[in-house]
N, C-alpha and C. Protein backbone atom coordinates (compact mmCIF):
# COMPACT_ATOMS: atom_id res chain seq x y z
N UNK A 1 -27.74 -12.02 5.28
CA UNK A 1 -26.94 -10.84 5.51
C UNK A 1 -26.32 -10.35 4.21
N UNK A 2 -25.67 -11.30 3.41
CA UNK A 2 -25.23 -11.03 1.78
C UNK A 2 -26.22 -10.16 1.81
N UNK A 3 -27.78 -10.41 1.28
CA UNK A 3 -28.45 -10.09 0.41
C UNK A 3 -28.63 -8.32 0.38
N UNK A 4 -27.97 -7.68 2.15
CA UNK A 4 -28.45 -6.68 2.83
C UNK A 4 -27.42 -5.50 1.89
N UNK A 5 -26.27 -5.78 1.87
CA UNK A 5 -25.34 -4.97 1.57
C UNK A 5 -23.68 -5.95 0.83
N UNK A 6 -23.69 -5.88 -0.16
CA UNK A 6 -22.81 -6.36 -1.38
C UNK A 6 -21.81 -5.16 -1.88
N UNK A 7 -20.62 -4.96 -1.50
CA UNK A 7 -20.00 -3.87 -1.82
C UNK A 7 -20.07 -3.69 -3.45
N UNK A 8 -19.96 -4.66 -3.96
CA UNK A 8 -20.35 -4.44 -5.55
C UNK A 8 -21.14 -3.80 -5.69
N UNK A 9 -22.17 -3.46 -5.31
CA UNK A 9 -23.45 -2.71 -5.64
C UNK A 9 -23.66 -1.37 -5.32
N UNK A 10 -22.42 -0.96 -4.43
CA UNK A 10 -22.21 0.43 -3.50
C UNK A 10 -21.38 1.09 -4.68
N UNK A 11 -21.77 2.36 -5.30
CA UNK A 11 -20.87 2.67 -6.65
C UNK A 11 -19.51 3.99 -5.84
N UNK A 12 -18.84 4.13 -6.57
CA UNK A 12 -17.65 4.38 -6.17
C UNK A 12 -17.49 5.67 -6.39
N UNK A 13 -18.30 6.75 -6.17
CA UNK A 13 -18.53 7.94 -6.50
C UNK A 13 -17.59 8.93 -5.88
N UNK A 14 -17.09 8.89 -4.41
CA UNK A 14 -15.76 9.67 -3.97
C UNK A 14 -14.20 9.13 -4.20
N UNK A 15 -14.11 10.55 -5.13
CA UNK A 15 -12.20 10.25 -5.60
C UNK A 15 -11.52 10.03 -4.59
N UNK A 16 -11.79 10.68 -3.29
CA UNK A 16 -11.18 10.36 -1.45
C UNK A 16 -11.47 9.29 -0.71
N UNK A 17 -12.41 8.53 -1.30
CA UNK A 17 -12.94 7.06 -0.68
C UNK A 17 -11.47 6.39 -0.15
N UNK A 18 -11.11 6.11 1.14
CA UNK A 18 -10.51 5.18 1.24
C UNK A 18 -9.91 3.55 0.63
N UNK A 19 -9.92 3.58 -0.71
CA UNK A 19 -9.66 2.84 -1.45
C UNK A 19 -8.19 2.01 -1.37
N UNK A 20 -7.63 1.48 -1.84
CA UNK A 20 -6.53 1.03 -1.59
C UNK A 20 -5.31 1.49 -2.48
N UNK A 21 -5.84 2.67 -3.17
CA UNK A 21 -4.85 3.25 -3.79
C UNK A 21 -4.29 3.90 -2.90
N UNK A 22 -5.07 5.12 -1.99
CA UNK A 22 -4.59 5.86 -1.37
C UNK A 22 -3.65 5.06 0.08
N UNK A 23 -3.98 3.84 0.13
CA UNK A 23 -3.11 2.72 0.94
C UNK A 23 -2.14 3.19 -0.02
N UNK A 24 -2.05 2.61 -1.10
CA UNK A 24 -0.47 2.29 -1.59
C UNK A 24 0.44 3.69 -2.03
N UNK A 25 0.16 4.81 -1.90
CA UNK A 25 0.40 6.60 -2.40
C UNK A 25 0.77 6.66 -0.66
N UNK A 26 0.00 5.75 0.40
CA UNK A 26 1.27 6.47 1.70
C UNK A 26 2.49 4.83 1.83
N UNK A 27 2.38 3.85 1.43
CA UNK A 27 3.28 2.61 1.84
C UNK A 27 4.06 3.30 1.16
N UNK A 28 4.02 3.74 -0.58
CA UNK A 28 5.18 4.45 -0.96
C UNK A 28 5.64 5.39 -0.72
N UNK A 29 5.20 6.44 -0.14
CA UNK A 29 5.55 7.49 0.77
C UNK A 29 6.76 7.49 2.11
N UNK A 30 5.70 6.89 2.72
CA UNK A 30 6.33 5.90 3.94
C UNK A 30 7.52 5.15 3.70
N UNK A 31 7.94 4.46 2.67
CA UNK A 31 9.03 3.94 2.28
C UNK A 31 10.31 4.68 1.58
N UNK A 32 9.49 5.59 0.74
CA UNK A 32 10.70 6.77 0.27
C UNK A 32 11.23 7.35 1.31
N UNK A 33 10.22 7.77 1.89
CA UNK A 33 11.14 9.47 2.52
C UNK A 33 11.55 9.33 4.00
N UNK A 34 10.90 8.11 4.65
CA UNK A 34 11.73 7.53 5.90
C UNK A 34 12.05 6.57 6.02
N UNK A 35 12.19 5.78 4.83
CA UNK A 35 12.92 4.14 5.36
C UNK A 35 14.09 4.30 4.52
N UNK A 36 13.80 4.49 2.90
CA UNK A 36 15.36 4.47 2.10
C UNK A 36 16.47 4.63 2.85
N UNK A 37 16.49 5.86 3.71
CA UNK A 37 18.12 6.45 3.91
C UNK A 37 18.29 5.98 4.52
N UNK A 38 18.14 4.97 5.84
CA UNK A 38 18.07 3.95 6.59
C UNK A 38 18.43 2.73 6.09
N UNK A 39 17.45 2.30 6.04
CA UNK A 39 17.49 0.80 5.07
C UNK A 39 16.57 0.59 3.59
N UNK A 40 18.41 0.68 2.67
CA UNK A 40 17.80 1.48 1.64
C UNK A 40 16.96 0.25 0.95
N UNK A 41 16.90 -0.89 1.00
CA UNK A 41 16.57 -2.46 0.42
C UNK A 41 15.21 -2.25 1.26
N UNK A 42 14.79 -2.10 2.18
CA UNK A 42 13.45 -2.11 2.82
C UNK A 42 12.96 -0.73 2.09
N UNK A 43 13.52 0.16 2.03
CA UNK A 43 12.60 1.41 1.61
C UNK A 43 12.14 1.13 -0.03
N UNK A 44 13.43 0.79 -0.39
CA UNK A 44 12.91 0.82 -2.34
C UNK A 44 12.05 -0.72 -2.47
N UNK A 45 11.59 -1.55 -1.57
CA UNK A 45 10.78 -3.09 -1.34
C UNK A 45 9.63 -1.96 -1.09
N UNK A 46 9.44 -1.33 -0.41
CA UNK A 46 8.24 -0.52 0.20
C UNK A 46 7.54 0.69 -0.43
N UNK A 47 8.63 0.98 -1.14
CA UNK A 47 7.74 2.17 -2.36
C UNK A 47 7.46 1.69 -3.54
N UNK A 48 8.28 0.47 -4.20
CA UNK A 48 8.19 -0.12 -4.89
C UNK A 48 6.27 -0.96 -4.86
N UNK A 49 6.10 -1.76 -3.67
CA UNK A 49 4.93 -2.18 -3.33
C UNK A 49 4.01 -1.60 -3.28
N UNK A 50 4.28 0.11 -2.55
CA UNK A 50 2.93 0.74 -2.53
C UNK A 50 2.67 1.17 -4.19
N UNK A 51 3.21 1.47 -5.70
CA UNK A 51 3.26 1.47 -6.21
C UNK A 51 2.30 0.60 -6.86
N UNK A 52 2.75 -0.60 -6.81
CA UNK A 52 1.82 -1.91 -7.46
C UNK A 52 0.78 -1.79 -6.54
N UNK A 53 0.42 -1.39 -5.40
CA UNK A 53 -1.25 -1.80 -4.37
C UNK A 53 -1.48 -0.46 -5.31
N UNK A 54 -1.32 0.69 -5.61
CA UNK A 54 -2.10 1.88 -6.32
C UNK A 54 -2.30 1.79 -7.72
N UNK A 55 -1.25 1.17 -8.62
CA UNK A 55 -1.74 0.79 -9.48
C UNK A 55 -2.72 -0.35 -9.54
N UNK A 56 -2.90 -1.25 -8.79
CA UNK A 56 -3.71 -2.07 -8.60
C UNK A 56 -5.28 -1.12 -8.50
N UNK A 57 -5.11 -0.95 -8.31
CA UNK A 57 -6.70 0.21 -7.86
C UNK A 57 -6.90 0.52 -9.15
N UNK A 58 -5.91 1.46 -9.66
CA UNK A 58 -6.00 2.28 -10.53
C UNK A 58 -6.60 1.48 -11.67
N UNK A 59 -6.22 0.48 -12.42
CA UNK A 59 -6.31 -0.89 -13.19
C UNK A 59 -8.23 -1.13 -13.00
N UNK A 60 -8.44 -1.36 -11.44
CA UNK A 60 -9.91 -1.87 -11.18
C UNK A 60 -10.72 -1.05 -11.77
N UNK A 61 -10.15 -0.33 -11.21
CA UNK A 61 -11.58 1.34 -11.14
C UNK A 61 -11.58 1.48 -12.66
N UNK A 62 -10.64 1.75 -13.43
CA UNK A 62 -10.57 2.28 -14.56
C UNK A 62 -11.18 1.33 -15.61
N UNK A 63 -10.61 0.54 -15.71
CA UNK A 63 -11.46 -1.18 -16.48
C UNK A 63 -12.17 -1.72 -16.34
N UNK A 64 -12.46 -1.89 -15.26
CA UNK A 64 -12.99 -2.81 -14.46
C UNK A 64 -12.56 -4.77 -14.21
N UNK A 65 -11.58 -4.48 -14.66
CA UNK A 65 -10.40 -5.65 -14.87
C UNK A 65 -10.52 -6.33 -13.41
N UNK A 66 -10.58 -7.82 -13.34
CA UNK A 66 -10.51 -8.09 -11.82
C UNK A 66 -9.18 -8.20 -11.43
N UNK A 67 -8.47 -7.34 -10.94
CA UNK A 67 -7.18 -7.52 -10.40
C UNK A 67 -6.95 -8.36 -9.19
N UNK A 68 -5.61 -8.78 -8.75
CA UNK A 68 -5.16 -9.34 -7.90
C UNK A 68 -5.73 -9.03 -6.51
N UNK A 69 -5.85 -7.72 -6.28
CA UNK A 69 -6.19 -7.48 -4.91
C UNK A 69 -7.70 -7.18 -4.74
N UNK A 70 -8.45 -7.10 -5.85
CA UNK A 70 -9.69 -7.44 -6.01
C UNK A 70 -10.17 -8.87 -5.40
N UNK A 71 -9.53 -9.82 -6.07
CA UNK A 71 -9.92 -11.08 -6.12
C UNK A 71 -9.67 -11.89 -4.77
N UNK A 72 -8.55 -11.28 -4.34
CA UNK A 72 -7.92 -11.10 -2.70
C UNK A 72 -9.21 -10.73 -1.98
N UNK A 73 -9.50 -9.64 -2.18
CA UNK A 73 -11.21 -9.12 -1.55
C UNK A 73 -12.22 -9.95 -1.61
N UNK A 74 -12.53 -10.15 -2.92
CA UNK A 74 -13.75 -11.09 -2.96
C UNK A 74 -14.08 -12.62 -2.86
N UNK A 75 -12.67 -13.26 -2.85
CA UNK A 75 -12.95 -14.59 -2.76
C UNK A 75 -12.04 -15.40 -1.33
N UNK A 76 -11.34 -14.53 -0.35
CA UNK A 76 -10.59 -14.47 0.56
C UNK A 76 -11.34 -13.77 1.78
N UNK A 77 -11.19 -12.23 1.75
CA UNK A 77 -11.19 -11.33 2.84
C UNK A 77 -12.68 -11.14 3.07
N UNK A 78 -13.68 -11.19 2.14
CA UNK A 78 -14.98 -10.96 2.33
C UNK A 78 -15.53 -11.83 2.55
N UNK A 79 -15.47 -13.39 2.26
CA UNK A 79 -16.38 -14.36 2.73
C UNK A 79 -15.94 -14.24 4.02
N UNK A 80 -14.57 -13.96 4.47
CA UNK A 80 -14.43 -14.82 5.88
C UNK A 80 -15.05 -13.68 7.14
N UNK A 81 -14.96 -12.62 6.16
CA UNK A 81 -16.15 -11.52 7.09
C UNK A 81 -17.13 -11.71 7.39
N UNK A 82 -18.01 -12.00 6.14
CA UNK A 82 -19.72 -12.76 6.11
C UNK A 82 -19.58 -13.49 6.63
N UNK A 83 -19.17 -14.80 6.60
CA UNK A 83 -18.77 -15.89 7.35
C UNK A 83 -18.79 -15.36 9.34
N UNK A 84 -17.66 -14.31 9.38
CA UNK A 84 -17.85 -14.55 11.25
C UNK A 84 -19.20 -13.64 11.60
N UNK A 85 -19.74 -12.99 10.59
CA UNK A 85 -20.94 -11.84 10.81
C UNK A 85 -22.31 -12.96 11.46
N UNK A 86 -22.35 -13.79 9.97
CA UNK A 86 -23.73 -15.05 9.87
C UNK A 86 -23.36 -15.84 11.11
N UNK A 87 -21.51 -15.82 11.37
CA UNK A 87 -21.99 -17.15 12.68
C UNK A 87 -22.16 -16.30 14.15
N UNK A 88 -22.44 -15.21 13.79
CA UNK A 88 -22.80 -13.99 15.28
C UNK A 88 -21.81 -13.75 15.69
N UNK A 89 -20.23 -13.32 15.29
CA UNK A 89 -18.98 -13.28 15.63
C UNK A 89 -18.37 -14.13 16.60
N UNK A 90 -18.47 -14.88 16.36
CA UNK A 90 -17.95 -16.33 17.32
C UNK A 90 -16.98 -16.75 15.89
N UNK A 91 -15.99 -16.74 15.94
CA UNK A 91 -15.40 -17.40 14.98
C UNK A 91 -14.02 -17.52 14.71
């Protein structure tokens, strides 16, 4: 199943791709403009974060640097995908 489709190999050609920048451009969003005035320690934790997940992107794409949430992807979140795919989703 690896051999079929390897996101590495899929090139990154839309600036709108669901990437995880545009994750972290709404967590900080989401945290400014309706959590601050509320709870201002959860909102500035939450824009603060989406901040670092977009720069995180920003860092990959641009360098090609393996960042944190890269490495999160590839040696965490993606085997254990392949992993329940190969055992026929039983897992």
């Amino acid at each position: 199943m690896r051999s079929l489709w390897d996101p590495e190999d899929v090139p990154d050609g839309d600036v709108m791709a669901p990437h995880h920048f545009w994750v972290g451009i709404l967590v900080s969003v989401f945290g400014f403009a309706f959590t601050w005035t509320y709870y201002s320690n959860v909102g500035a934790a939450l824009t603060v974060l989406g901040l670092l997940i977009a720069a995180d992107d920003v860092v990959e794409h641009a360098t090609g640097f393996p960042t944190p949430l890269d490495q999160l992807w590839k040696r965490v979140i993606y085997p254990l995908i392949v992993k329940r795919i190969e055992d026929g989703g039983d897992g």
